[in-house]
Every structure is written in structure tokens, then in C-alpha cells.
N, C-alpha and C. Protein backbone atom coordinates (compact mmCIF):
# COMPACT_ATOMS: atom_id res chain seq x y z
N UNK A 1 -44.69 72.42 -16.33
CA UNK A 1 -43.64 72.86 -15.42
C UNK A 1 -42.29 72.57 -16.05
N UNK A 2 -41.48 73.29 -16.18
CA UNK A 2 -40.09 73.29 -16.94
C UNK A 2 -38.91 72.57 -16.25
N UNK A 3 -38.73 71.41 -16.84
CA UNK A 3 -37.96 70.16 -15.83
C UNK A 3 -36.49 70.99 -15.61
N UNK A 4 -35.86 72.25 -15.70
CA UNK A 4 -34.95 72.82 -15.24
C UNK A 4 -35.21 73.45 -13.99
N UNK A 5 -35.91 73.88 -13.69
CA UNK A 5 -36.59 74.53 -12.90
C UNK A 5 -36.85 73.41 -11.63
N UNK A 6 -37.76 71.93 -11.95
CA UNK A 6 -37.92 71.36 -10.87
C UNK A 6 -36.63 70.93 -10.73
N UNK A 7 -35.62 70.94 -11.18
CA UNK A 7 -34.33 70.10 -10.60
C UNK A 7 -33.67 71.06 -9.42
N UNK A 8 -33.82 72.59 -9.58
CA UNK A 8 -33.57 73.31 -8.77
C UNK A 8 -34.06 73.66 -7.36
N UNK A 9 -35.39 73.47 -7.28
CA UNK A 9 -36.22 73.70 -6.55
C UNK A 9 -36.13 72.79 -5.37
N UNK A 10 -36.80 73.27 -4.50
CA UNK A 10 -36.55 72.58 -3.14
C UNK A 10 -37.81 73.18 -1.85
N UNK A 11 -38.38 72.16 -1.10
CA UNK A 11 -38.77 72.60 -0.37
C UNK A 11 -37.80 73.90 0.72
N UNK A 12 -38.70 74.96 0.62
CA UNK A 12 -38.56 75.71 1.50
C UNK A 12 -37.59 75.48 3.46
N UNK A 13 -38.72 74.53 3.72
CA UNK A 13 -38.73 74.13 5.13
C UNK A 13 -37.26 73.38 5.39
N UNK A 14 -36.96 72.16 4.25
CA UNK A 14 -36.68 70.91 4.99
C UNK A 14 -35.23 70.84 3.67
N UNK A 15 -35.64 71.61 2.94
CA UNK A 15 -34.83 71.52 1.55
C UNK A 15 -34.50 70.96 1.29
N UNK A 16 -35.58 69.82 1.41
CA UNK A 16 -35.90 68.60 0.42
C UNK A 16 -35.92 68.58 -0.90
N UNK A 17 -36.43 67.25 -1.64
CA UNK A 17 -37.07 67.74 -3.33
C UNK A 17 -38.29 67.39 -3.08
N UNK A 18 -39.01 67.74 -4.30
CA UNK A 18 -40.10 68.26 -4.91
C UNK A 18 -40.80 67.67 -5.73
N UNK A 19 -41.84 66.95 -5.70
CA UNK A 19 -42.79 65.84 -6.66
C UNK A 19 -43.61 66.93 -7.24
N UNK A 20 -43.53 66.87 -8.82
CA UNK A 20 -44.46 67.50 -9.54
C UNK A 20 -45.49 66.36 -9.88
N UNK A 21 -47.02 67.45 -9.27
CA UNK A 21 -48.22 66.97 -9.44
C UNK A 21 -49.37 67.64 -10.59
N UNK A 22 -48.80 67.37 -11.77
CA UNK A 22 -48.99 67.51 -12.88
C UNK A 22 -51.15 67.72 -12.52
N UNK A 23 -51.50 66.70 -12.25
CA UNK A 23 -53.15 66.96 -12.30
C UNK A 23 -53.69 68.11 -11.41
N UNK A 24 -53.05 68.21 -10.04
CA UNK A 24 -53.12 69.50 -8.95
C UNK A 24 -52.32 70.68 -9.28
N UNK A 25 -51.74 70.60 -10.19
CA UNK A 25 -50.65 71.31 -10.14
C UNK A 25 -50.33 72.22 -8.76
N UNK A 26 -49.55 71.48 -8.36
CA UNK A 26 -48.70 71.46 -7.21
C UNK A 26 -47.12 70.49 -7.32
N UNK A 27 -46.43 71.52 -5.95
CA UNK A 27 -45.12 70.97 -5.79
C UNK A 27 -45.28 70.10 -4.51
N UNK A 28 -44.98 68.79 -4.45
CA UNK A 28 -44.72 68.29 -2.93
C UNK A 28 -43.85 68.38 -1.94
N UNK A 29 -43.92 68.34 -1.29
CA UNK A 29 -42.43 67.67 0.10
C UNK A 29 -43.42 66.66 0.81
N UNK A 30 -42.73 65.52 0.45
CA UNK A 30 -43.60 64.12 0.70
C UNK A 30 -42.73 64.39 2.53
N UNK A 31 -41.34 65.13 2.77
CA UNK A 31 -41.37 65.02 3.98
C UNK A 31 -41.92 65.76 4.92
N UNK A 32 -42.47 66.72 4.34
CA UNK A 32 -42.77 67.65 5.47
C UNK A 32 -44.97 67.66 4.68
N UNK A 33 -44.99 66.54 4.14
CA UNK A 33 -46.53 66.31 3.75
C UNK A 33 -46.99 67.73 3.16
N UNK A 34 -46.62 68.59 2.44
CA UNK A 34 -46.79 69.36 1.95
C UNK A 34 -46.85 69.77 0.58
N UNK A 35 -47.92 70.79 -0.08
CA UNK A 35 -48.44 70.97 -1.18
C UNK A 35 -48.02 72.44 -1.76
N UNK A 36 -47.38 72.60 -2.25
CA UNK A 36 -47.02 74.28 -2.76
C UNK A 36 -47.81 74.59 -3.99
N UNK A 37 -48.71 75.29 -4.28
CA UNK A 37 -49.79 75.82 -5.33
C UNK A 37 -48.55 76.25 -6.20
N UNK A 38 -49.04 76.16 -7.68
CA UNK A 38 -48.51 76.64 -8.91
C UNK A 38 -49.62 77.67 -9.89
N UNK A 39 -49.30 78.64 -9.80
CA UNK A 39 -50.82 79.33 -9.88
C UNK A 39 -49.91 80.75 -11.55
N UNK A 40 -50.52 80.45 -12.30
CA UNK A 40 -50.09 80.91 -13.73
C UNK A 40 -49.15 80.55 -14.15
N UNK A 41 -48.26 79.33 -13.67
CA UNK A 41 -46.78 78.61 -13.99
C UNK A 41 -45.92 79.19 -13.31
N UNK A 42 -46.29 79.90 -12.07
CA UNK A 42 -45.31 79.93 -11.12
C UNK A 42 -45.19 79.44 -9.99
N UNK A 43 -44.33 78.34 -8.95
CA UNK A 43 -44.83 78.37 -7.97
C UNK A 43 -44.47 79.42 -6.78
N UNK A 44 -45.81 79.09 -5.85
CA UNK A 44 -45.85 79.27 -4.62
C UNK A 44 -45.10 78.79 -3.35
N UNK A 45 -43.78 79.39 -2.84
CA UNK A 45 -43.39 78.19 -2.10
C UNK A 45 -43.31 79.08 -0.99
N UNK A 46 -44.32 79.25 -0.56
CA UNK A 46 -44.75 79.92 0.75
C UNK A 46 -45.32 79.24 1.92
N UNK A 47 -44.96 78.85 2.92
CA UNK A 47 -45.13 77.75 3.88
C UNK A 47 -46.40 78.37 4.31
N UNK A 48 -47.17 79.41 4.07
CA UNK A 48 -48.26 79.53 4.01
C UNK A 48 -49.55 80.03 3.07
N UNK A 49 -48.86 79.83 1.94
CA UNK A 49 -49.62 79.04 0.98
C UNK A 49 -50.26 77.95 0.72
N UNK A 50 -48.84 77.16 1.19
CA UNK A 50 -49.28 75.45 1.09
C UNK A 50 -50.46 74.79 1.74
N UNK A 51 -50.51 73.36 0.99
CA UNK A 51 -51.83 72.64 1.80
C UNK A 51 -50.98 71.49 2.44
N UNK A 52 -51.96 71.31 3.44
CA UNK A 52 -51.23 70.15 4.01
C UNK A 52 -51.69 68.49 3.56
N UNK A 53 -51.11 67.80 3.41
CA UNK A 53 -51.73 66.35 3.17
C UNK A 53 -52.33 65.70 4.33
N UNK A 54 -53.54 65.43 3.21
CA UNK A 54 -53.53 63.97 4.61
C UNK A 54 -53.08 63.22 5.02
N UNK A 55 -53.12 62.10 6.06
CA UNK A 55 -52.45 61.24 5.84
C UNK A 55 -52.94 60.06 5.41
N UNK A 56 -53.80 60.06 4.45
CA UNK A 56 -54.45 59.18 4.13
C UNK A 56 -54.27 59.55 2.32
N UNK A 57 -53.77 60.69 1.68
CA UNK A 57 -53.81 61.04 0.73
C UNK A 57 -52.18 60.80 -0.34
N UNK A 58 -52.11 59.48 -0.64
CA UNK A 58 -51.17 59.44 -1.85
C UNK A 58 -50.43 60.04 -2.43
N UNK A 59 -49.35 60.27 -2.02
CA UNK A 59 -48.33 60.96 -3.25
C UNK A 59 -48.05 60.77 -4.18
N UNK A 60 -48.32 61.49 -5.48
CA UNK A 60 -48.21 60.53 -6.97
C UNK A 60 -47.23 61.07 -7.34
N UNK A 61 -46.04 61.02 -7.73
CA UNK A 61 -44.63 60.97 -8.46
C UNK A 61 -44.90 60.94 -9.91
């Protein structure tokens, strides 16, 4: 994921920032517990795309 790109980016919803999850590749919003898919190196930031977290499931930074 191209660290110019995550500096820009922002949750959709809350326009928050954005934890890149390098092993899921996914974008977070640790506030709104949300997962945005990155699917051929682009993301998805479609509030219904996303997955939701558990709340039992770790945010890794």
C-alpha cells in the first residue's frame, strides 16, 4: 500500500484515519470498528463493503 496514499485517506463515515493491515489487507477505522477490503491494490471504502470487527478482535497498527 503506497504510504502517500494512506496519509490521505480517511474513513468514509467518521473521517477518521486509517490502520493499514498489511496481513488482511485491509484499511481500519478502529472508531467506527471497521474493515475496508483492498482488493488488486485498490481500496474499497464502501460502507458496504466493509467488515465489521469484533469486539473481541485486535487492531494491529
Amino acid at each position: 500500500m503506497d504510504a502517500k496514499l494512506l496519509e490521505i485517506l480517511v474513513c468514509p463515515l467518521c473521517k477518521g484515519p486509517l490502520v493499514y493491515d498489511k496481513n488482511r489487507l485491509e484499511l481500519i477505522c478502529k472508531g467506527d470498528r471497521l474493515a475496508y477490503p483492498i482488493r488488486d491494490g485498490i481500496p474499497t471504502m464502501l460502507e458496504s463493503e466493509a467488515r465489521e470487527l469484533p469486539a473481541d478482535e485486535e487492531v494491529r497498527a
